[in-house]
PDB file of N, CA and C in Angstrom:
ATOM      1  N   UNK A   1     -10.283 -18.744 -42.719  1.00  0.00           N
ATOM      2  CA  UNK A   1      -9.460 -17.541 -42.696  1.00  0.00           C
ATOM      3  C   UNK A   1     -10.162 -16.487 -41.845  1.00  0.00           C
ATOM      4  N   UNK A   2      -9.571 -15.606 -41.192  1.00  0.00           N
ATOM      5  CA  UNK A   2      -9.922 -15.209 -40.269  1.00  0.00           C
ATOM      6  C   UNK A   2     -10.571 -13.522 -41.086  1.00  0.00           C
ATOM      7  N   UNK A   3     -11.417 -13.256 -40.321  1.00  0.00           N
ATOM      8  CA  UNK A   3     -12.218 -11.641 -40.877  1.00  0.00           C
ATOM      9  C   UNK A   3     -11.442 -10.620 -41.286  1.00  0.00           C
ATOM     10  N   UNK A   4     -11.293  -9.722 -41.975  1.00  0.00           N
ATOM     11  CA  UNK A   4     -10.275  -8.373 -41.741  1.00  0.00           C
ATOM     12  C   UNK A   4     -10.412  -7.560 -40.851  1.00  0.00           C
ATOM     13  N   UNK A   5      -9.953  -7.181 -40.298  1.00  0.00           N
ATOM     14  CA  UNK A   5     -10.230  -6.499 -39.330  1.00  0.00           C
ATOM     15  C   UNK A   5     -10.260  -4.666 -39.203  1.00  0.00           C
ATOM     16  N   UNK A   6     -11.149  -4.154 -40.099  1.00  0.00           N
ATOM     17  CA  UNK A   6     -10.508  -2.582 -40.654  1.00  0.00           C
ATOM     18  C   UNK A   6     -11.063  -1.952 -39.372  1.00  0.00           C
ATOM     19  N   UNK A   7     -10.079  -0.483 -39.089  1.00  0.00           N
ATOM     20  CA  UNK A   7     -10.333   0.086 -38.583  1.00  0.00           C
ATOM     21  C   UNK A   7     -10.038   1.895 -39.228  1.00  0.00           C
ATOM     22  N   UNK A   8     -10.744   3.013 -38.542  1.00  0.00           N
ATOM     23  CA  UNK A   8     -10.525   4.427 -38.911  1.00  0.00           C
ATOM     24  C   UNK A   8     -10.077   5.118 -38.250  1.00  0.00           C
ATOM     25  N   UNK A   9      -9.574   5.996 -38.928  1.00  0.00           N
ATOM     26  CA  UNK A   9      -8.543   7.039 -37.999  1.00  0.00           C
ATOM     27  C   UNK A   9      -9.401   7.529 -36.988  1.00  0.00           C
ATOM     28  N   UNK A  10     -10.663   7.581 -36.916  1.00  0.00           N
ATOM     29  CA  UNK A  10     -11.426   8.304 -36.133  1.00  0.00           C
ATOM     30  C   UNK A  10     -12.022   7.766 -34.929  1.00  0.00           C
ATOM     31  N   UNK A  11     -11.817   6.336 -35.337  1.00  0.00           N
ATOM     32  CA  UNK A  11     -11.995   5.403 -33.903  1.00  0.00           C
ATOM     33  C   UNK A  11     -12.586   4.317 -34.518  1.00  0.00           C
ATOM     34  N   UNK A  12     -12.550   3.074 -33.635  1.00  0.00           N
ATOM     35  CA  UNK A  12     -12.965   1.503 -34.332  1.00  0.00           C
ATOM     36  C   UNK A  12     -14.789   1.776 -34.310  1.00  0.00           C
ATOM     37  N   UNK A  13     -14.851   1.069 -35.266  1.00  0.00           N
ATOM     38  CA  UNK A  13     -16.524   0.802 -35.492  1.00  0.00           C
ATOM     39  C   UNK A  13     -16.859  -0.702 -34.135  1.00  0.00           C
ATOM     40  N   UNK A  14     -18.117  -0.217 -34.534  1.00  0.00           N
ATOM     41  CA  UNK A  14     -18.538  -1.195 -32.750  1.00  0.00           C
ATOM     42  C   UNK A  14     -18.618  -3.164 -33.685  1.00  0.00           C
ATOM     43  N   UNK A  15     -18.302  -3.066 -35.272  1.00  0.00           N
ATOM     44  CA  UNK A  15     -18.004  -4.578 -35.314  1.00  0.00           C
ATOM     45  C   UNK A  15     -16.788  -4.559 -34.945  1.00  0.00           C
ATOM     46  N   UNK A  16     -16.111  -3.906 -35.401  1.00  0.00           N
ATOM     47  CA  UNK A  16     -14.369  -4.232 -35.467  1.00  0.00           C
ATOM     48  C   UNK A  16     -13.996  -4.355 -33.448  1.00  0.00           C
ATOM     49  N   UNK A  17     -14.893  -3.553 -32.608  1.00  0.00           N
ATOM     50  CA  UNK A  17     -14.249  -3.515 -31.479  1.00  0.00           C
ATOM     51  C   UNK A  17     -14.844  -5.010 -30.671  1.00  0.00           C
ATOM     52  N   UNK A  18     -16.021  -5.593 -31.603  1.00  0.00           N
ATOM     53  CA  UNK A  18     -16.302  -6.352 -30.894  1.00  0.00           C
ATOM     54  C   UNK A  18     -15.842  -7.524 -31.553  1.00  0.00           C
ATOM     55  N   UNK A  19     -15.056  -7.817 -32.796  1.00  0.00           N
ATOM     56  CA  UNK A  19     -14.217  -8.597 -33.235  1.00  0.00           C
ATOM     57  C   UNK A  19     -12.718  -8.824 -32.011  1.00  0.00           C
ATOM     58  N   UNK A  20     -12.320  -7.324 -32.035  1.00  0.00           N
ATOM     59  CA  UNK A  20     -10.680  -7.536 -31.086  1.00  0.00           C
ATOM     60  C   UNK A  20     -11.025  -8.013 -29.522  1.00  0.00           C
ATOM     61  N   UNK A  21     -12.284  -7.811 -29.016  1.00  0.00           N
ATOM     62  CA  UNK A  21     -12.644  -8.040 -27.978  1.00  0.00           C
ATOM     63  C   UNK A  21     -12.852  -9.753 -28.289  1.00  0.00           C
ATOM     64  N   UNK A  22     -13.680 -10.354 -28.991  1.00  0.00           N
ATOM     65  CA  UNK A  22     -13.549 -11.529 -29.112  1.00  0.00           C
ATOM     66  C   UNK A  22     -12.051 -12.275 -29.378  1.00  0.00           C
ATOM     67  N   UNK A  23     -11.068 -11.654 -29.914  1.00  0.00           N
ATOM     68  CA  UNK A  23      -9.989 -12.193 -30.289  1.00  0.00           C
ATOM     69  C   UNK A  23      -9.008 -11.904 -28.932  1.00  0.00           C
ATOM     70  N   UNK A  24      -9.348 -11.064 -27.932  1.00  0.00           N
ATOM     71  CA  UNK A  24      -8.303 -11.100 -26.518  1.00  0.00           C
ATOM     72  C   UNK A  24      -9.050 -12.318 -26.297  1.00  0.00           C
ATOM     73  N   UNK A  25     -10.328 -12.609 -26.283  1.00  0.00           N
ATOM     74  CA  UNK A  25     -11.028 -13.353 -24.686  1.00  0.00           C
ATOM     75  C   UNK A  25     -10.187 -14.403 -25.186  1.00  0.00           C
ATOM     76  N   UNK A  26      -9.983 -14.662 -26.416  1.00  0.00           N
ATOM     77  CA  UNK A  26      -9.822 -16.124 -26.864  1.00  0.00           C
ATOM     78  C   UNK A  26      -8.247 -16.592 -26.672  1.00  0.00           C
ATOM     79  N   UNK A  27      -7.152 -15.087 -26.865  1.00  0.00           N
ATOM     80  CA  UNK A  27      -5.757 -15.010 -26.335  1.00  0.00           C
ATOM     81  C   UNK A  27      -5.737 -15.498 -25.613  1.00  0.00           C
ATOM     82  N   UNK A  28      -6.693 -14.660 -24.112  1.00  0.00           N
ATOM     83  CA  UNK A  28      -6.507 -14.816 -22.785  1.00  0.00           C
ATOM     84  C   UNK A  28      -6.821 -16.631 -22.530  1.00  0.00           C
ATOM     85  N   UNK A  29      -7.496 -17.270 -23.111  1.00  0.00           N
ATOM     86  CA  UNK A  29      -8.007 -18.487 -22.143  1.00  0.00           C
ATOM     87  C   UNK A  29      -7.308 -19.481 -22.774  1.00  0.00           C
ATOM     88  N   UNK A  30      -6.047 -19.124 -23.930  1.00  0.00           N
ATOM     89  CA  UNK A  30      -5.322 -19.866 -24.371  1.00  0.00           C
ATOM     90  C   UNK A  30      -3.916 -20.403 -23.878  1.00  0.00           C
ATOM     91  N   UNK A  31      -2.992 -20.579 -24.372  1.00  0.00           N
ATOM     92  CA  UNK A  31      -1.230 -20.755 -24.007  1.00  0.00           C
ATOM     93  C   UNK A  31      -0.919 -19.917 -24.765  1.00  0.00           C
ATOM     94  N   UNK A  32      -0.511 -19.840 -25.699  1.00  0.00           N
ATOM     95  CA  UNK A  32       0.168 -19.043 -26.902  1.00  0.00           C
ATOM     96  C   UNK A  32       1.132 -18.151 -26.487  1.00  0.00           C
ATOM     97  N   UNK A  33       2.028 -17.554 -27.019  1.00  0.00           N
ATOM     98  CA  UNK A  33       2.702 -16.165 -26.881  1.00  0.00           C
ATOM     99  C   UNK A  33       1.481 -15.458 -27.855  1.00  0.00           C
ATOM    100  N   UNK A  34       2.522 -14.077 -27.430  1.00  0.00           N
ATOM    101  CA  UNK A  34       1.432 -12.958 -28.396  1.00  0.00           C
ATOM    102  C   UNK A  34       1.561 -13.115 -29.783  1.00  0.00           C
ATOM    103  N   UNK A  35       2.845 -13.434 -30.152  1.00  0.00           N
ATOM    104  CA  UNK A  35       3.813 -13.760 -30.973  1.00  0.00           C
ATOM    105  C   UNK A  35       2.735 -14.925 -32.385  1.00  0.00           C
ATOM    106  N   UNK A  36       2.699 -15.987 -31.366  1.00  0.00           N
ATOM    107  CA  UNK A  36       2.182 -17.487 -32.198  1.00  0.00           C
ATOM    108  C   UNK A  36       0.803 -17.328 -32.464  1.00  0.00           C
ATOM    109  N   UNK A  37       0.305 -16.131 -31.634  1.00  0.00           N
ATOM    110  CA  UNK A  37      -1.356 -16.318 -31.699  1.00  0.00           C
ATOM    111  C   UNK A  37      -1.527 -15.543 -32.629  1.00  0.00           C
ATOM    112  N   UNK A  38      -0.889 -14.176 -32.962  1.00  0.00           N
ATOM    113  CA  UNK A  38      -0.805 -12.728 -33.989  1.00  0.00           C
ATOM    114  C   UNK A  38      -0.739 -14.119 -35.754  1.00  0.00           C
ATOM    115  N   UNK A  39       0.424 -14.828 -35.295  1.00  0.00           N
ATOM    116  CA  UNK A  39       0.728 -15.635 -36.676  1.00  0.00           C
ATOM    117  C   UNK A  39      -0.597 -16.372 -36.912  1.00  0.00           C
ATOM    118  N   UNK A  40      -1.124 -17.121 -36.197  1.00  0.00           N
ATOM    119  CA  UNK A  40      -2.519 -18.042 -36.172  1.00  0.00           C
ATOM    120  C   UNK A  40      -3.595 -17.660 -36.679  1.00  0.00           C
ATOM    121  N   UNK A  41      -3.455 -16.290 -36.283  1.00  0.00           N
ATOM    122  CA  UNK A  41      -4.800 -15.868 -36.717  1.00  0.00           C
ATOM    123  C   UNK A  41      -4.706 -14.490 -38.286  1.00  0.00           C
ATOM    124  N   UNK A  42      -3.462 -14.466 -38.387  1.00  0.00           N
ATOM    125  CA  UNK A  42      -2.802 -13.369 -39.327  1.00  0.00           C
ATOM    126  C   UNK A  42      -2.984 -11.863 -39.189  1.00  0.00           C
ATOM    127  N   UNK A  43      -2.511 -11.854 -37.857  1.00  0.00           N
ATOM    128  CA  UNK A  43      -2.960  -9.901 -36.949  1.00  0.00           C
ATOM    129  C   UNK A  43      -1.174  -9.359 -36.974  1.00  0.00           C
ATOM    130  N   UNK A  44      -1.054  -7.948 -36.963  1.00  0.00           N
ATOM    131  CA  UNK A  44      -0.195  -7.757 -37.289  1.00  0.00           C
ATOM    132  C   UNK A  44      -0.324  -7.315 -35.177  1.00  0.00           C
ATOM    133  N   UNK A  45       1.071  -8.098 -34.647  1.00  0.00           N
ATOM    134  CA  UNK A  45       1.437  -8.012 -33.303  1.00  0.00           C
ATOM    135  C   UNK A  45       1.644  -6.442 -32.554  1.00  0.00           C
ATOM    136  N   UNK A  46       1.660  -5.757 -33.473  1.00  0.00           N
ATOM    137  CA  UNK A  46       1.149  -4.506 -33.130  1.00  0.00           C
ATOM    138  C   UNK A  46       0.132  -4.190 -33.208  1.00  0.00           C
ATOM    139  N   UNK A  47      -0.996  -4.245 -33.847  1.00  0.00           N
ATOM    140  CA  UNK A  47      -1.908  -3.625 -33.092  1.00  0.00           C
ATOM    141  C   UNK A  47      -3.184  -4.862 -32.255  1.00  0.00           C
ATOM    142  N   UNK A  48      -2.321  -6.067 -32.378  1.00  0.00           N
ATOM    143  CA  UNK A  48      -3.308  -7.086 -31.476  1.00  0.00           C
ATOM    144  C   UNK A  48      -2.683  -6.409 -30.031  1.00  0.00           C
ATOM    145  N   UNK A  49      -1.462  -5.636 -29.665  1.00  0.00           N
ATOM    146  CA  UNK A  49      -0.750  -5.469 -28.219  1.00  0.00           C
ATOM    147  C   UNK A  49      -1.929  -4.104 -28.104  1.00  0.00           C
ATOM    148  N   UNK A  50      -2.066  -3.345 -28.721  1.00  0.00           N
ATOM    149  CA  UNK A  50      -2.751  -1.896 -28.516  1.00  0.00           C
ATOM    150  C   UNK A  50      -3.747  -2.418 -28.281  1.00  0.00           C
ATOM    151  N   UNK A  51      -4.846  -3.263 -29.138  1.00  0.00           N
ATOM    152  CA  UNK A  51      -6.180  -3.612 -28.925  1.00  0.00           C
ATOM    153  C   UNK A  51      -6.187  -4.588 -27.777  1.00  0.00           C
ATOM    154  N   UNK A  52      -5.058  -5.059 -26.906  1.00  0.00           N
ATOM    155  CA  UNK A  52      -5.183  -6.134 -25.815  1.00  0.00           C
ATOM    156  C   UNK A  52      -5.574  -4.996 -24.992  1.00  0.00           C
ATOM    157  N   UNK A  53      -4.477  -3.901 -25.280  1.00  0.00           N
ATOM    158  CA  UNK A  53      -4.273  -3.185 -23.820  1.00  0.00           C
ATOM    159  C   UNK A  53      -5.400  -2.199 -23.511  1.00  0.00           C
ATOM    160  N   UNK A  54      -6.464  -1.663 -24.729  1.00  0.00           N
ATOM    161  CA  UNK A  54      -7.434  -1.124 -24.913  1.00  0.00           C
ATOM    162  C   UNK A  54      -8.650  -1.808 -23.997  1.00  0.00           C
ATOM    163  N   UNK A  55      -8.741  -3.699 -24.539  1.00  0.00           N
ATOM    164  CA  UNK A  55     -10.051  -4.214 -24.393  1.00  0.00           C
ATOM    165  C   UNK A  55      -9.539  -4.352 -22.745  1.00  0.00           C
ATOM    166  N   UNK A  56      -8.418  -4.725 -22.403  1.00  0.00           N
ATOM    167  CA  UNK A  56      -7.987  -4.770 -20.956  1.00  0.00           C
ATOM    168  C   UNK A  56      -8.573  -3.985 -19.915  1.00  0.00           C
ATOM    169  N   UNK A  57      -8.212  -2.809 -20.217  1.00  0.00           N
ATOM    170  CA  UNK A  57      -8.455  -1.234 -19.753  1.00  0.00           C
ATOM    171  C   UNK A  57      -9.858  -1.272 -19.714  1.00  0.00           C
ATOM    172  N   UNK A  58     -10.689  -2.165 -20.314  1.00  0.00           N
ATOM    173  CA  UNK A  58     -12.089  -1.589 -20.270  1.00  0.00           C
ATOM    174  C   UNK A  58     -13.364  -2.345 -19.655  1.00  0.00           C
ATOM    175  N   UNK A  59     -12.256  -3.596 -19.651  1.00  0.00           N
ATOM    176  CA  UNK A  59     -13.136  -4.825 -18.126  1.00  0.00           C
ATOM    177  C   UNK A  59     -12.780  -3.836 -16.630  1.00  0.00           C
ATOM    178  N   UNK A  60     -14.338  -3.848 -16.310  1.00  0.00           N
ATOM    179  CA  UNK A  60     -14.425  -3.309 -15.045  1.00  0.00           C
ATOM    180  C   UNK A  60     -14.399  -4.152 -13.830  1.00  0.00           C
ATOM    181  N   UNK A  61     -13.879  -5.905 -14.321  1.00  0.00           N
ATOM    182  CA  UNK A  61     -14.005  -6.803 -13.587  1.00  0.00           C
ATOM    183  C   UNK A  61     -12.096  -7.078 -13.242  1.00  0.00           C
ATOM    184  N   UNK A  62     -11.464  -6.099 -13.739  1.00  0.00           N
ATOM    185  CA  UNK A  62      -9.969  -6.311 -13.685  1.00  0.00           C
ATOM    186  C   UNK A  62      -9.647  -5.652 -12.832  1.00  0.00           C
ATOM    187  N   UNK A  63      -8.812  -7.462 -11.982  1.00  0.00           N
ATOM    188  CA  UNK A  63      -8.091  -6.116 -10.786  1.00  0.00           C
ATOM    189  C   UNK A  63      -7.352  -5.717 -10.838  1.00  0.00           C
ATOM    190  N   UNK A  64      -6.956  -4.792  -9.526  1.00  0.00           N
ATOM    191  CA  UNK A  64      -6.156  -3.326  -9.501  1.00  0.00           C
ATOM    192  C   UNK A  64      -4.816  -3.609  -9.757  1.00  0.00           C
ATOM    193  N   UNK A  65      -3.619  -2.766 -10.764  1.00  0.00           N
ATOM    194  CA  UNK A  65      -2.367  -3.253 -10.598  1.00  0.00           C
ATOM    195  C   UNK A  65      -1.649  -3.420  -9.132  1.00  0.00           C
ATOM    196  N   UNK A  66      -2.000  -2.619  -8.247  1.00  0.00           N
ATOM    197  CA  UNK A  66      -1.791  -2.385  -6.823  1.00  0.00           C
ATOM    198  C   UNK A  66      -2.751  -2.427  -6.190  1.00  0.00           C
ATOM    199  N   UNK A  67      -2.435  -2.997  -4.795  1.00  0.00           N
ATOM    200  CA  UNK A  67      -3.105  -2.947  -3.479  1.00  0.00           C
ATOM    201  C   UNK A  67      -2.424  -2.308  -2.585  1.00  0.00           C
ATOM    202  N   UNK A  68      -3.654  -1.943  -2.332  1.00  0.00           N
ATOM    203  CA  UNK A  68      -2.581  -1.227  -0.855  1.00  0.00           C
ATOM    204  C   UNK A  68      -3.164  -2.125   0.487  1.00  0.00           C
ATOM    205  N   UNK A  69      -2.016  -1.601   0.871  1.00  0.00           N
ATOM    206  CA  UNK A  69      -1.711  -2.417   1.875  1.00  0.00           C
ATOM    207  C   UNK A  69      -0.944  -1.928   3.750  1.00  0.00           C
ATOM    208  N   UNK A  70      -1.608  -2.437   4.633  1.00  0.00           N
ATOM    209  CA  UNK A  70      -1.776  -1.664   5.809  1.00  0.00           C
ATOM    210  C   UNK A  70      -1.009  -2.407   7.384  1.00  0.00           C
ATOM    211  N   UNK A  71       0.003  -2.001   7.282  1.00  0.00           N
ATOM    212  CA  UNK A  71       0.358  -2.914   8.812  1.00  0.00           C
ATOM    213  C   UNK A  71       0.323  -3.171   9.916  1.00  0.00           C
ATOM    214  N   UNK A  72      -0.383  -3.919  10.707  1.00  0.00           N
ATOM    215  CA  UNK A  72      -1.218  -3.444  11.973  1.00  0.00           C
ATOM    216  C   UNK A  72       0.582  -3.693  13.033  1.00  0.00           C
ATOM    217  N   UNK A  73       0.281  -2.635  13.815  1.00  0.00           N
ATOM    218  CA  UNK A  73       1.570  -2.432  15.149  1.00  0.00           C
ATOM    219  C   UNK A  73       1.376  -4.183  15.874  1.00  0.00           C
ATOM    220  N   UNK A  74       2.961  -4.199  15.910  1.00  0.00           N
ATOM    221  CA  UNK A  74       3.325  -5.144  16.178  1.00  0.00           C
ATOM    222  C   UNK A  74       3.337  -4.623  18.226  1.00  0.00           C
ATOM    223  N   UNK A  75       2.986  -5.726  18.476  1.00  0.00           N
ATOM    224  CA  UNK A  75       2.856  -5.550  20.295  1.00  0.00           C
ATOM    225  C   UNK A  75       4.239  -6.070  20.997  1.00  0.00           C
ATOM    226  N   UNK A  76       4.696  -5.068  21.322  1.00  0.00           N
ATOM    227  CA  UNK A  76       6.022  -6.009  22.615  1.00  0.00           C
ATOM    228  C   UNK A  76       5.874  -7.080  22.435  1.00  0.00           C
ATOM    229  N   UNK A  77       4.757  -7.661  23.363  1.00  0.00           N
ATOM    230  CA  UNK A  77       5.063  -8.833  23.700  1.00  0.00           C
ATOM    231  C   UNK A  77       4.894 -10.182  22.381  1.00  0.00           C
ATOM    232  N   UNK A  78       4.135 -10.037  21.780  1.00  0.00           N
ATOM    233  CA  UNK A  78       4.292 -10.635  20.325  1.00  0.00           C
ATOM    234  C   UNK A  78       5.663 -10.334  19.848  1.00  0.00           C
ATOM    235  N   UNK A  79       6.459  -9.451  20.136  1.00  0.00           N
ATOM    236  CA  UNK A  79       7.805  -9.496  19.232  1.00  0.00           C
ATOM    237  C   UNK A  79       8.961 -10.380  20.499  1.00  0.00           C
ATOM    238  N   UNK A  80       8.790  -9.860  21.785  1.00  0.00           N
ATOM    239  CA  UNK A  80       9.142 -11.321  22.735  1.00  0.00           C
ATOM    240  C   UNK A  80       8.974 -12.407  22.188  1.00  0.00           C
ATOM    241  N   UNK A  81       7.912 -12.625  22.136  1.00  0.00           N
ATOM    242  CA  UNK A  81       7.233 -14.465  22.150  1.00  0.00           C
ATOM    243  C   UNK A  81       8.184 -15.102  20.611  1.00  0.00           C
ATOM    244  N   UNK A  82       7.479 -14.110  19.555  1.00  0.00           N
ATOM    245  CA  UNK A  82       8.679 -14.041  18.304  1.00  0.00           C
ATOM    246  C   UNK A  82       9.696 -14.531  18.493  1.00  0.00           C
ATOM    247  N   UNK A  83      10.817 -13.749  18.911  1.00  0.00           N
ATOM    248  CA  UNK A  83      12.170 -14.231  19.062  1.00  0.00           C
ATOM    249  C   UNK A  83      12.405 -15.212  19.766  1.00  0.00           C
ATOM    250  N   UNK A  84      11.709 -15.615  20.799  1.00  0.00           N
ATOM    251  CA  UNK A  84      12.031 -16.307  21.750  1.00  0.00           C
ATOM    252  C   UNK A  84      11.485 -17.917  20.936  1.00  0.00           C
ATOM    253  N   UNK A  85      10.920 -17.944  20.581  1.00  0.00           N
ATOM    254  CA  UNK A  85      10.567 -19.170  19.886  1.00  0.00           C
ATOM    255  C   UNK A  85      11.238 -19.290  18.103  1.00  0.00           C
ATOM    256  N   UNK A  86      11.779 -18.443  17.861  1.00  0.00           N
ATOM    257  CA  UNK A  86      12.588 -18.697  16.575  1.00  0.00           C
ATOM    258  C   UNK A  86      13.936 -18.212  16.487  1.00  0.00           C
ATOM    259  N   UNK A  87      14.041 -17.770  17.304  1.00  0.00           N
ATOM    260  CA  UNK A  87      15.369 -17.066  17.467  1.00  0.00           C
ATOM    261  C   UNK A  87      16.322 -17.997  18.523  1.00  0.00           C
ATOM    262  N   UNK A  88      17.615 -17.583  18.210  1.00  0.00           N
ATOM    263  CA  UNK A  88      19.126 -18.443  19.078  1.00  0.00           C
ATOM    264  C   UNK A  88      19.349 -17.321  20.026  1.00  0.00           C
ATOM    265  N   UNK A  89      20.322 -17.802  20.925  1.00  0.00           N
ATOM    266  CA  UNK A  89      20.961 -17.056  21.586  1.00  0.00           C
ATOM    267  C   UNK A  89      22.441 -17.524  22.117  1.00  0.00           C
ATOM    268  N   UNK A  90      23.091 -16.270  21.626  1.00  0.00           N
ATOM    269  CA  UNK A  90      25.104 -16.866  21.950  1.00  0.00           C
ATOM    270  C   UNK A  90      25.300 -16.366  22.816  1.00  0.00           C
ATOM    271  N   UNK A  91      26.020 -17.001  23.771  1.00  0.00           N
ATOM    272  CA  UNK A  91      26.817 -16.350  24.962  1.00  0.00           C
ATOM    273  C   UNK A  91      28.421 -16.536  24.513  1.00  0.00           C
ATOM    274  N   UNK A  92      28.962 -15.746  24.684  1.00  0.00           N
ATOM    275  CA  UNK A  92      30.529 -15.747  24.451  1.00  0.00           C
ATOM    276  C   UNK A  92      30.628 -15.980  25.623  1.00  0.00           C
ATOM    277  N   UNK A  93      32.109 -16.559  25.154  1.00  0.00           N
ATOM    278  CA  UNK A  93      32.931 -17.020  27.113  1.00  0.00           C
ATOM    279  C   UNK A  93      33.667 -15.710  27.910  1.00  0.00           C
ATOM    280  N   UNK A  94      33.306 -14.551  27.206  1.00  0.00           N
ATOM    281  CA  UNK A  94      33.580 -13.409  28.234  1.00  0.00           C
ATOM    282  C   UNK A  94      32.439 -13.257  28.950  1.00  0.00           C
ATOM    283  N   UNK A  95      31.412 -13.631  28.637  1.00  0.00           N
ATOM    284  CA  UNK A  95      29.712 -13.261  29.260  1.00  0.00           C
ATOM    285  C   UNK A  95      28.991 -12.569  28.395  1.00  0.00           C
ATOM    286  N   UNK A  96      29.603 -11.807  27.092  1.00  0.00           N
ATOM    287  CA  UNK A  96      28.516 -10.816  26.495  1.00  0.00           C
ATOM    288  C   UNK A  96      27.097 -12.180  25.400  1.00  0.00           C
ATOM    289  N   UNK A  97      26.245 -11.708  25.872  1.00  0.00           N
ATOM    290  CA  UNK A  97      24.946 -12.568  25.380  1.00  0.00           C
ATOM    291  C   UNK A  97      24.471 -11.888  24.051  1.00  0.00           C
ATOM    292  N   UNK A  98      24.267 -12.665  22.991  1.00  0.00           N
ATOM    293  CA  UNK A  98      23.728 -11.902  21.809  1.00  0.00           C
ATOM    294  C   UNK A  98      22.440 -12.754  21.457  1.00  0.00           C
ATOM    295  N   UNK A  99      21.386 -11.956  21.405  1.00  0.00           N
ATOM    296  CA  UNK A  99      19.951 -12.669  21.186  1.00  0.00           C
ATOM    297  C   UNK A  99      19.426 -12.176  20.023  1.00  0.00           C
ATOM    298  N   UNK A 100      18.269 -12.566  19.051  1.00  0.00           N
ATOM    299  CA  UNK A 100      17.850 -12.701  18.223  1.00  0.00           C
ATOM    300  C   UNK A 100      18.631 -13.162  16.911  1.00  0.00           C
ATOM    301  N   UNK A 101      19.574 -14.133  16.894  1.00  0.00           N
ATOM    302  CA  UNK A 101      20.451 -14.947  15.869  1.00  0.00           C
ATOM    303  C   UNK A 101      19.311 -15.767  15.273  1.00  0.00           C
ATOM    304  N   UNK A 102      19.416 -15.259  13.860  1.00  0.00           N
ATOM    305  CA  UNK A 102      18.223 -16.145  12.742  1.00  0.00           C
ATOM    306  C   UNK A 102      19.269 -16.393  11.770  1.00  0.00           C
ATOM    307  N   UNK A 103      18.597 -17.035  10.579  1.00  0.00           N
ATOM    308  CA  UNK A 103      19.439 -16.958   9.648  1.00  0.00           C
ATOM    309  C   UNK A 103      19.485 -16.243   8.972  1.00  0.00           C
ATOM    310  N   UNK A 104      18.985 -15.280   8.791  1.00  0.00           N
ATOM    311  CA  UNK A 104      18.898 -14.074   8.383  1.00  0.00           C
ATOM    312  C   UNK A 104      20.184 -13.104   8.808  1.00  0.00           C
ATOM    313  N   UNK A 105      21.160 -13.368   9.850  1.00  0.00           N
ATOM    314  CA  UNK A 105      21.436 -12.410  10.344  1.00  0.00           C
ATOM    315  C   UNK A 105      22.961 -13.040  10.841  1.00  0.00           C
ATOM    316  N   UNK A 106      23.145 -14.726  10.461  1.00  0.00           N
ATOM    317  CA  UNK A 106      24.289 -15.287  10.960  1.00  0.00           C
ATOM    318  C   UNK A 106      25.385 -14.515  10.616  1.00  0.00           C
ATOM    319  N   UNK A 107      25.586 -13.596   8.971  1.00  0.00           N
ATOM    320  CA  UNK A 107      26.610 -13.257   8.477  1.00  0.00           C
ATOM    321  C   UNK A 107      27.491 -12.161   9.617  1.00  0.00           C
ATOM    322  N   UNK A 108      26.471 -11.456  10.212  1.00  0.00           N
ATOM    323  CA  UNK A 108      26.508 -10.242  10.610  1.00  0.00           C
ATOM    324  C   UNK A 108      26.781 -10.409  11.922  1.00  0.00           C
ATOM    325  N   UNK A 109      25.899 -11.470  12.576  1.00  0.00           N
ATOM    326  CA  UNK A 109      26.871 -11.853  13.964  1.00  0.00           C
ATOM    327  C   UNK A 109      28.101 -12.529  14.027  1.00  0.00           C
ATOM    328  N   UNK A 110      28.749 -13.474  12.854  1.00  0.00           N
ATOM    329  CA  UNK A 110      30.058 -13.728  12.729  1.00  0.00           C
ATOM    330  C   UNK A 110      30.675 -12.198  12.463  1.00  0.00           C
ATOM    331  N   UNK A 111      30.273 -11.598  11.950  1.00  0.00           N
ATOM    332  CA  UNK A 111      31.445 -10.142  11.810  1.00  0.00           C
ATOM    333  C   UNK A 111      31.469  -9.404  12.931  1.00  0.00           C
ATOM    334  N   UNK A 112      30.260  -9.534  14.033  1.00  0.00           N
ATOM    335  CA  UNK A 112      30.701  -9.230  15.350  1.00  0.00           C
ATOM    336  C   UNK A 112      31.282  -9.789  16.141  1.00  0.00           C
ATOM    337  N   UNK A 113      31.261 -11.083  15.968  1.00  0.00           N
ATOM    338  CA  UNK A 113      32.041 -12.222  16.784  1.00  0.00           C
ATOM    339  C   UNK A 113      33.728 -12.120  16.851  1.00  0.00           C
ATOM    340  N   UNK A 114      33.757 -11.831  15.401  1.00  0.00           N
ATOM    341  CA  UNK A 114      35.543 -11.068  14.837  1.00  0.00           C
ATOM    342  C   UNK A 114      36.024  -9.807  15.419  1.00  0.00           C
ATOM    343  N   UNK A 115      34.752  -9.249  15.728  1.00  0.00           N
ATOM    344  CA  UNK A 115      35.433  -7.944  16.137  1.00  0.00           C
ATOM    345  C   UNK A 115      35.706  -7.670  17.574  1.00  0.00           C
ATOM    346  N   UNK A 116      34.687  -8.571  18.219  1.00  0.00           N
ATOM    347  CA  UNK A 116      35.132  -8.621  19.767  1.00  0.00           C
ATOM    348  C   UNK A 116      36.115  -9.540  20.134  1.00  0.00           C
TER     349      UNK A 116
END
């Protein structure tokens, strides 16, 4: 049977924090829902979610929810070479030429195709 786990209004004692800390690592390297593991071990699923999100918050080895992220300028001629090697090109039988047809984009050149 598993320890009790008491805690005080005034903040967890350093067994109890190093009990919930042992009981994420063991979440984390498992399958379980939060759900089956709270029942397994007899934690009430509220405060095993507070004490996840606590011991979470306090690995300095966790990465960032976001990255940022930086887009280097695309060069002419890289956006030439681009199209020209993945991209179609329609000529209508009046002469007008339409270039860069992907599939991305068939819908939109049939609705120009209708309109000319």
């Amino acid at each position: 049977m598993p320890l009790p786990l008491p805690c005080t209004p005034r903040g967890p004692r350093a067994a109890t924090r190093q009990r919930w800390t042992e009981l994420v690592a063991e979440y984390e390297r498992g399958t379980l829902t939060q759900r089956a593991f709270c029942e397994q071990h007899s934690l009430a699923l509220s405060s095993f979610a507070r004490w996840r999100r606590r011991v979470l918050g306090e690995r300095a080895d966790a990465p960032p929810a976001f990255v940022r992220v930086s887009l280097a300028e695309e060069r002419a001629v890289d956006r030439a070479e681009s199209l020209s090697a993945h991209a179609l090109r329609v000529t209508l039988p009046s002469g007008v030429r339409i270039d860069g047809v992907s599939a991305t984009n068939v819908a939109l050149l049939a609705e120009l195709v209708r309109t000319l």
